[in-house]
PDB file of N, CA and C in Angstrom:
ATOM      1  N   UNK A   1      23.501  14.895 -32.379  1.00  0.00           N
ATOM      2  CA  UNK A   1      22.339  14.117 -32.800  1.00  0.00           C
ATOM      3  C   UNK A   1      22.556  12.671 -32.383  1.00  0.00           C
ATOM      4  N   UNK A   2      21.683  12.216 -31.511  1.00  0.00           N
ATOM      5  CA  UNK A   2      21.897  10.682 -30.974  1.00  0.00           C
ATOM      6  C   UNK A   2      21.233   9.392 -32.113  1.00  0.00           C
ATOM      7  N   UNK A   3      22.391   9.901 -33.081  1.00  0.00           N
ATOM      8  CA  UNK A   3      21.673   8.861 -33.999  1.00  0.00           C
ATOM      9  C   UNK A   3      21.345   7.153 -33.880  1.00  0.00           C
ATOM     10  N   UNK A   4      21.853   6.853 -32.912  1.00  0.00           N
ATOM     11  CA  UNK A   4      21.791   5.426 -32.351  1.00  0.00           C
ATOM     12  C   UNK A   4      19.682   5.112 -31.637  1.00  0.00           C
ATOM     13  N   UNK A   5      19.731   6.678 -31.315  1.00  0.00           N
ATOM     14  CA  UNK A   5      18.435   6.421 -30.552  1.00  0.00           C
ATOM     15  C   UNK A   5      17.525   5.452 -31.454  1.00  0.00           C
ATOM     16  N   UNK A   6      16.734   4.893 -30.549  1.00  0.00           N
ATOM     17  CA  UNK A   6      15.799   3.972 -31.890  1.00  0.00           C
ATOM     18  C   UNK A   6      14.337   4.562 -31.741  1.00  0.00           C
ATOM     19  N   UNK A   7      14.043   5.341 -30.957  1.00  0.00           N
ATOM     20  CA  UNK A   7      12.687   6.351 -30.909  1.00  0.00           C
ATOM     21  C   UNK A   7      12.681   7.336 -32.458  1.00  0.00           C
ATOM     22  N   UNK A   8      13.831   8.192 -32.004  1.00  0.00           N
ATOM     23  CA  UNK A   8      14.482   8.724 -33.421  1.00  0.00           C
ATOM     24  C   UNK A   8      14.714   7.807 -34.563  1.00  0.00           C
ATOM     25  N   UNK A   9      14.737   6.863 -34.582  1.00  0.00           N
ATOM     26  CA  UNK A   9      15.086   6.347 -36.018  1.00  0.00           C
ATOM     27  C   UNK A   9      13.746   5.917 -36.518  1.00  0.00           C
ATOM     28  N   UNK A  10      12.809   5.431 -35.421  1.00  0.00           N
ATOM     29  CA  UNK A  10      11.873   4.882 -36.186  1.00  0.00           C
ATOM     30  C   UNK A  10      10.383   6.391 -36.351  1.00  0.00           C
ATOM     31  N   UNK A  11      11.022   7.517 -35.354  1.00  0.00           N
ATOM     32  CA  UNK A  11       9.774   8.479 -36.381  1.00  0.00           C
ATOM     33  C   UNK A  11      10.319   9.510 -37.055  1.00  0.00           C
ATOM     34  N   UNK A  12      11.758   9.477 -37.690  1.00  0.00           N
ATOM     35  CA  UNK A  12      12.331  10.357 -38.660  1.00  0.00           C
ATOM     36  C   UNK A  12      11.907   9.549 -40.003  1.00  0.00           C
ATOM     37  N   UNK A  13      11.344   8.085 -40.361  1.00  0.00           N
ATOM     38  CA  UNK A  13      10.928   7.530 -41.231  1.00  0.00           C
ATOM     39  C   UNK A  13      10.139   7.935 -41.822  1.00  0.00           C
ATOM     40  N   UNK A  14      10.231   7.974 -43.008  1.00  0.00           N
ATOM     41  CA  UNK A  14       8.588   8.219 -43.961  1.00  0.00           C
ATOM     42  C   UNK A  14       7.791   7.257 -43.427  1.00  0.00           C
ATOM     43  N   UNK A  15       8.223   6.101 -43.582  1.00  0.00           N
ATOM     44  CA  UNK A  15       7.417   4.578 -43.113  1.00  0.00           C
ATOM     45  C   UNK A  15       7.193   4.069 -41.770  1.00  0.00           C
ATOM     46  N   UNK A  16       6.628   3.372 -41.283  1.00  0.00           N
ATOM     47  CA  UNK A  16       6.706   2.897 -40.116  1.00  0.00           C
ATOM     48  C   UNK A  16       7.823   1.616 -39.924  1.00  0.00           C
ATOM     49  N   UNK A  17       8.459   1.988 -41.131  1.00  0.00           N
ATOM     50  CA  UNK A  17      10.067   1.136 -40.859  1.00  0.00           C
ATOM     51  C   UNK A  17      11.417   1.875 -39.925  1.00  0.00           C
ATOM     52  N   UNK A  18      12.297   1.085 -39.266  1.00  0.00           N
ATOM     53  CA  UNK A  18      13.225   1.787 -38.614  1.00  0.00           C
ATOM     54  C   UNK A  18      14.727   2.096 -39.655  1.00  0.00           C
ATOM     55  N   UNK A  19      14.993   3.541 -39.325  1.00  0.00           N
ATOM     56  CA  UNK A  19      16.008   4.211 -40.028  1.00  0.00           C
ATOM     57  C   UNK A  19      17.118   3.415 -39.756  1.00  0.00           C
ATOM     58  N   UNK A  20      18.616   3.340 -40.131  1.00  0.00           N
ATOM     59  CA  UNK A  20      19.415   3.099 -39.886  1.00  0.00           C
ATOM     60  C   UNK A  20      20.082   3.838 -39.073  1.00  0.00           C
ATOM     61  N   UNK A  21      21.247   4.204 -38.355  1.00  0.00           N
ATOM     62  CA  UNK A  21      21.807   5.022 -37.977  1.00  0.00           C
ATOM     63  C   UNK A  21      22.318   6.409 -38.920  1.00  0.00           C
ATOM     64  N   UNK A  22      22.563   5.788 -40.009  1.00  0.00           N
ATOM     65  CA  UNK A  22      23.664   6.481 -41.128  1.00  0.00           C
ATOM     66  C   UNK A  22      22.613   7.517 -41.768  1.00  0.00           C
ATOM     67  N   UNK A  23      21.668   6.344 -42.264  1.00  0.00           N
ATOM     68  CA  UNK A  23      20.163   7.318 -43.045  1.00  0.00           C
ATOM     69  C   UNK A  23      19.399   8.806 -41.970  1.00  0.00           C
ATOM     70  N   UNK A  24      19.265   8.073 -40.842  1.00  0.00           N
ATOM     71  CA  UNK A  24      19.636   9.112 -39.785  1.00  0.00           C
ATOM     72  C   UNK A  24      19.787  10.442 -39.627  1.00  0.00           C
ATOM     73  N   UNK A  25      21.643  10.224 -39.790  1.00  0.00           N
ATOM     74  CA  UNK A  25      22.290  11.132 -39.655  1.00  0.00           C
ATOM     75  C   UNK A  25      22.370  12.252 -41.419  1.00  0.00           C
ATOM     76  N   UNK A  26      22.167  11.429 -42.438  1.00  0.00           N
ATOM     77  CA  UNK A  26      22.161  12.105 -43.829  1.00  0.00           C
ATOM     78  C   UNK A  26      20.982  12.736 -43.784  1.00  0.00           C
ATOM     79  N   UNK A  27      19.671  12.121 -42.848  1.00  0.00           N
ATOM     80  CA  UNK A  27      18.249  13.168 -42.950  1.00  0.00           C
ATOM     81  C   UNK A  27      18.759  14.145 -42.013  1.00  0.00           C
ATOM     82  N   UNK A  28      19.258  13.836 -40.741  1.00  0.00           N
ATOM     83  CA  UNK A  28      19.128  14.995 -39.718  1.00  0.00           C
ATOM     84  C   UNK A  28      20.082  16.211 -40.578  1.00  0.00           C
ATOM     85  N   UNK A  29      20.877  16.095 -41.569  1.00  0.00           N
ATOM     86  CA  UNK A  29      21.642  16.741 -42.282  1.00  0.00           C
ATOM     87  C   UNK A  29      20.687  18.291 -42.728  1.00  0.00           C
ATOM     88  N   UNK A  30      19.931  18.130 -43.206  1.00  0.00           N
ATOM     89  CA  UNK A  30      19.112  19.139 -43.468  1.00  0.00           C
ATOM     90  C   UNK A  30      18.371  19.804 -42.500  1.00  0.00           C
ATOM     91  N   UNK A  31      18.605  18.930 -41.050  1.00  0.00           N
ATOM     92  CA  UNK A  31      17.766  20.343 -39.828  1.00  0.00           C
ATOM     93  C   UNK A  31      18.550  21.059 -39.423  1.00  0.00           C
ATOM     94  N   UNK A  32      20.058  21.078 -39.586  1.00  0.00           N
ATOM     95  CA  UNK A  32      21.054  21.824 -38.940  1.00  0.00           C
ATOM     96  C   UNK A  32      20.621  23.172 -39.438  1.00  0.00           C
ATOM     97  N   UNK A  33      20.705  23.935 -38.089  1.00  0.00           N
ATOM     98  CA  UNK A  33      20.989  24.001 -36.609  1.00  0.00           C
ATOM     99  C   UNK A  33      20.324  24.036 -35.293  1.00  0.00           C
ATOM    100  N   UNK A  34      19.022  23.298 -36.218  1.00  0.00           N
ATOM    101  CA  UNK A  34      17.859  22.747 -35.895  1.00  0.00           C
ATOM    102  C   UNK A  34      17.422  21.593 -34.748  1.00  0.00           C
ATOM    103  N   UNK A  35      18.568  20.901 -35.279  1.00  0.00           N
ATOM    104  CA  UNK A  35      18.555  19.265 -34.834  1.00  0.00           C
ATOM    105  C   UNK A  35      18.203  18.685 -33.532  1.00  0.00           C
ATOM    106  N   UNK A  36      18.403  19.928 -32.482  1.00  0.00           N
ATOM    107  CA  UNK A  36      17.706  19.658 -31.186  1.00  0.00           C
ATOM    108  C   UNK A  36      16.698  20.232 -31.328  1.00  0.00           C
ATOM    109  N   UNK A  37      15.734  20.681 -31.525  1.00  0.00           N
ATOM    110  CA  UNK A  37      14.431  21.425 -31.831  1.00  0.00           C
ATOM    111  C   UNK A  37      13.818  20.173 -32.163  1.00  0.00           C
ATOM    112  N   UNK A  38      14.424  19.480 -33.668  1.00  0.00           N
ATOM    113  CA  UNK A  38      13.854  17.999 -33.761  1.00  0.00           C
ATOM    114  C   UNK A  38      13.757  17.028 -33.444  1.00  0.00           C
ATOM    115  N   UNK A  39      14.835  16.659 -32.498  1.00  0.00           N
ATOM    116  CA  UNK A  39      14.670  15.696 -31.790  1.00  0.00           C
ATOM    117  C   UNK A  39      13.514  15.751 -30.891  1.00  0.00           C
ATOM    118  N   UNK A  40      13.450  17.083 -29.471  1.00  0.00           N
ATOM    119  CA  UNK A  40      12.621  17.388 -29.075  1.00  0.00           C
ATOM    120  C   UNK A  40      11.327  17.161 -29.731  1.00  0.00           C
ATOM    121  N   UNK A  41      10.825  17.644 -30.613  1.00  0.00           N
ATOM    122  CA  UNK A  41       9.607  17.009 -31.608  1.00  0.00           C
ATOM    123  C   UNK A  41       9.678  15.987 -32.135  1.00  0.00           C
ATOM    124  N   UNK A  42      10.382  15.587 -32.635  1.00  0.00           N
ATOM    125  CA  UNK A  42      10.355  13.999 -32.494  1.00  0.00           C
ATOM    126  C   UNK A  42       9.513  12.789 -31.130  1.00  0.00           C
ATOM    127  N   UNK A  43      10.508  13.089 -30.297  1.00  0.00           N
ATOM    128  CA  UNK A  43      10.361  12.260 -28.937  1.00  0.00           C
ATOM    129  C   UNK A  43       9.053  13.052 -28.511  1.00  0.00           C
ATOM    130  N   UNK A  44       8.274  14.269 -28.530  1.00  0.00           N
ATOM    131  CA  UNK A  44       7.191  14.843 -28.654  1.00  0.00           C
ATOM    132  C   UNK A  44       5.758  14.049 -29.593  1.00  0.00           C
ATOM    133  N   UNK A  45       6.297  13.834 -30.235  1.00  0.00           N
ATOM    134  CA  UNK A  45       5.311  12.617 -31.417  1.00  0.00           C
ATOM    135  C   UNK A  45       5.416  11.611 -30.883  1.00  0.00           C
ATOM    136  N   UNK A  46       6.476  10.982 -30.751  1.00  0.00           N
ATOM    137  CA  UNK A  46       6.719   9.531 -30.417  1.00  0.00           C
ATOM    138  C   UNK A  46       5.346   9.561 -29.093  1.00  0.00           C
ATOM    139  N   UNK A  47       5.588  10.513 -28.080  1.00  0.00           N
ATOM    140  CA  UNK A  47       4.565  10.078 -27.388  1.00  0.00           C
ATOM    141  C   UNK A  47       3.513  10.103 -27.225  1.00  0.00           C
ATOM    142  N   UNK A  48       2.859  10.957 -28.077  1.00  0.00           N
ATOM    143  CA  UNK A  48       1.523  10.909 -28.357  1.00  0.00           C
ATOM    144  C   UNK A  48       1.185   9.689 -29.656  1.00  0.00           C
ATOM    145  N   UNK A  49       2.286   9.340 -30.160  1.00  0.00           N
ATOM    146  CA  UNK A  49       1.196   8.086 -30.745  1.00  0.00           C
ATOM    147  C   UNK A  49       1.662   7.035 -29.881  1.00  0.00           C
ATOM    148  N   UNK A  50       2.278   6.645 -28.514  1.00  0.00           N
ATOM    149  CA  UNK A  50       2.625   6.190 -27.776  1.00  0.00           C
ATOM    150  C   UNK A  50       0.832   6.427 -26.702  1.00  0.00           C
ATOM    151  N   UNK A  51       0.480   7.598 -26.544  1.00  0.00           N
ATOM    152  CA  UNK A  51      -0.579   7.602 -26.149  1.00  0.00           C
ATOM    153  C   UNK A  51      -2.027   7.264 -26.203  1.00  0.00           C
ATOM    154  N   UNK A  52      -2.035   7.523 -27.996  1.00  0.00           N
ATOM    155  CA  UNK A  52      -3.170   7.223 -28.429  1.00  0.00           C
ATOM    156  C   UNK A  52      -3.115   5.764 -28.604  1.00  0.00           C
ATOM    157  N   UNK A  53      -2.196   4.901 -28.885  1.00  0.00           N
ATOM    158  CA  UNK A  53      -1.852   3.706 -29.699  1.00  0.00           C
ATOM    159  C   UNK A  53      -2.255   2.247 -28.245  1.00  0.00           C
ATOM    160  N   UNK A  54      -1.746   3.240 -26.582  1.00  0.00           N
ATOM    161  CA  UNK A  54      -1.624   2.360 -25.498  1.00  0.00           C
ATOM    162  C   UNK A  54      -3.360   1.944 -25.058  1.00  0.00           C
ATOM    163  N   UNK A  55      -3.559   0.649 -25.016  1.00  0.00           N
ATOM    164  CA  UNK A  55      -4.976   0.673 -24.616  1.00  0.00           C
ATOM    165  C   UNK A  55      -5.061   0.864 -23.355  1.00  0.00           C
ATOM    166  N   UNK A  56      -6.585   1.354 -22.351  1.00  0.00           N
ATOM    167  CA  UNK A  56      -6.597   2.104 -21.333  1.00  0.00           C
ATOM    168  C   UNK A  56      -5.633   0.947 -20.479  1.00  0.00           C
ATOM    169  N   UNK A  57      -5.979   1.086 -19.387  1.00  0.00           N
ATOM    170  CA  UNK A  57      -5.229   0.391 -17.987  1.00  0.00           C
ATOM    171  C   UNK A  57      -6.320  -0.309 -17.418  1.00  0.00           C
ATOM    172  N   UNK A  58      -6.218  -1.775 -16.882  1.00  0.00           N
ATOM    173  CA  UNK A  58      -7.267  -2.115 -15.908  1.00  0.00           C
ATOM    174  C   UNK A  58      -7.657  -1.471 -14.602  1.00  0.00           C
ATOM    175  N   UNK A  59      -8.265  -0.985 -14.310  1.00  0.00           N
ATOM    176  CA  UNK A  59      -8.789  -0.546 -12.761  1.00  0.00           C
ATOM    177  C   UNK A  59      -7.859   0.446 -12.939  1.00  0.00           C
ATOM    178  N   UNK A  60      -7.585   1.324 -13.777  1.00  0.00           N
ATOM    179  CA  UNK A  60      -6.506   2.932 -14.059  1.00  0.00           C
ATOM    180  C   UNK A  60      -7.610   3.525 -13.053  1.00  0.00           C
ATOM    181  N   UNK A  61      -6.874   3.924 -11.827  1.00  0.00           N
ATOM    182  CA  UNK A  61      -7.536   4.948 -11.190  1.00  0.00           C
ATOM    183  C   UNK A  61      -6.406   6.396 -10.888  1.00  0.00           C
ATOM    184  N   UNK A  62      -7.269   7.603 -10.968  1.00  0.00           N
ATOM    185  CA  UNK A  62      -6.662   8.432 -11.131  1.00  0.00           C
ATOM    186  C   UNK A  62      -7.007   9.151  -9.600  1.00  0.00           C
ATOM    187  N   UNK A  63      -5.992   9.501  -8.970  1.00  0.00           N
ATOM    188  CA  UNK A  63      -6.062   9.916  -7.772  1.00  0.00           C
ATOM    189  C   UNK A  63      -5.359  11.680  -7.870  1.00  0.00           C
ATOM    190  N   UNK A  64      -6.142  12.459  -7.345  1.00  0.00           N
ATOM    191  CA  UNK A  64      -5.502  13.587  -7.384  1.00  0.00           C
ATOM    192  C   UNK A  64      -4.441  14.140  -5.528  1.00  0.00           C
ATOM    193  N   UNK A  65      -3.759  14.765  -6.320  1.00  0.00           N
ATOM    194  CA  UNK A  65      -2.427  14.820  -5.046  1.00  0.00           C
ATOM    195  C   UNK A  65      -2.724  16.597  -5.319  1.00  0.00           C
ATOM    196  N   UNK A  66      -2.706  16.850  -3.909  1.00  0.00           N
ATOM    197  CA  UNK A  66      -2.755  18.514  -3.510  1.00  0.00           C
ATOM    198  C   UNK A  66      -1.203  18.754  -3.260  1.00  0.00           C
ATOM    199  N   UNK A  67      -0.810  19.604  -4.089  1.00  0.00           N
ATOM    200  CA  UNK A  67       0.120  19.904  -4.594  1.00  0.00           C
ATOM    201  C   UNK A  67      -0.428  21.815  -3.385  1.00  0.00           C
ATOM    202  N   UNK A  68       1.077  22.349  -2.576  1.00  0.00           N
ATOM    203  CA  UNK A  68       0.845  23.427  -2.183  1.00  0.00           C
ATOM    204  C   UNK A  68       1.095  24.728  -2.889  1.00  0.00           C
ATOM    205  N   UNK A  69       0.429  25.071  -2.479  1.00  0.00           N
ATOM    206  CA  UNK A  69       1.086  26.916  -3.370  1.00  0.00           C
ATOM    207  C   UNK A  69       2.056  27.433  -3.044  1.00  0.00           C
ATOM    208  N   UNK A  70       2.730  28.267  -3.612  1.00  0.00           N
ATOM    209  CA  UNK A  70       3.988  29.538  -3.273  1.00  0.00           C
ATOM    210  C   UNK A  70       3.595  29.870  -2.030  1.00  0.00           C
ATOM    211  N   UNK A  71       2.016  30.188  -1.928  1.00  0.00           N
ATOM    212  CA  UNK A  71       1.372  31.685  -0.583  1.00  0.00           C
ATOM    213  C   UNK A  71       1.233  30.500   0.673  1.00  0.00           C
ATOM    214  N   UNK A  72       1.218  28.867   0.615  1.00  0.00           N
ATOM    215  CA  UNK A  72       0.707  28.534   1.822  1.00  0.00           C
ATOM    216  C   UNK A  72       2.028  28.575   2.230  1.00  0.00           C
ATOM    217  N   UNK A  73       2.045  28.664   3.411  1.00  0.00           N
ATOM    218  CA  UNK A  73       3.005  28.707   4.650  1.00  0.00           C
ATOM    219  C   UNK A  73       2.718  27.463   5.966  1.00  0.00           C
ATOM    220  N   UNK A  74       3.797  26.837   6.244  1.00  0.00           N
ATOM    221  CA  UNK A  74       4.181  26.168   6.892  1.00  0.00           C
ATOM    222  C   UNK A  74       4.464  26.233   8.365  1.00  0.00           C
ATOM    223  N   UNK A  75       3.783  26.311   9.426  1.00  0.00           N
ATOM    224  CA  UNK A  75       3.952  26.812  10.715  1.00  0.00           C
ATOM    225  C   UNK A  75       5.199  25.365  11.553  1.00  0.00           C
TER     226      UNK A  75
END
């Protein structure tokens, strides 16, 4: 458990305060053998309110890239 992370510390919080390292590691105590499952969901949350929270982009243009298939072939 990378209890140092500060992504992890601040959404294992009840609050939108940041955990300590120690508090941390005494919560992650109860996901064992879990604890990578949660992190994963963790850093999973983190970015969606990372998403919703970011305002759009100026001139965000979205360009699509043709990506090839398995079946095309390359002469």
């Amino acid at each position: 458990m990378p209890a140092g992370d500060l992504v992890l510390r601040r959404m294992a919080a009840p609050t939108r305060r940041l955990l300590s390292a120690r508090e941390l590691e005494e919560r992650a105590r109860a996901w064992q053998p879990w604890r990578g499952y949660a992190v994963m969901q963790l850093w999973r949350a983190a970015g969606a309110v990372r998403t919703v929270d970011a305002p759009p982009a100026a001139n965000a243009q979205v360009t699509a890239r043709r990506v090839p298939s398995r079946t095309t072939r390359y002469a």
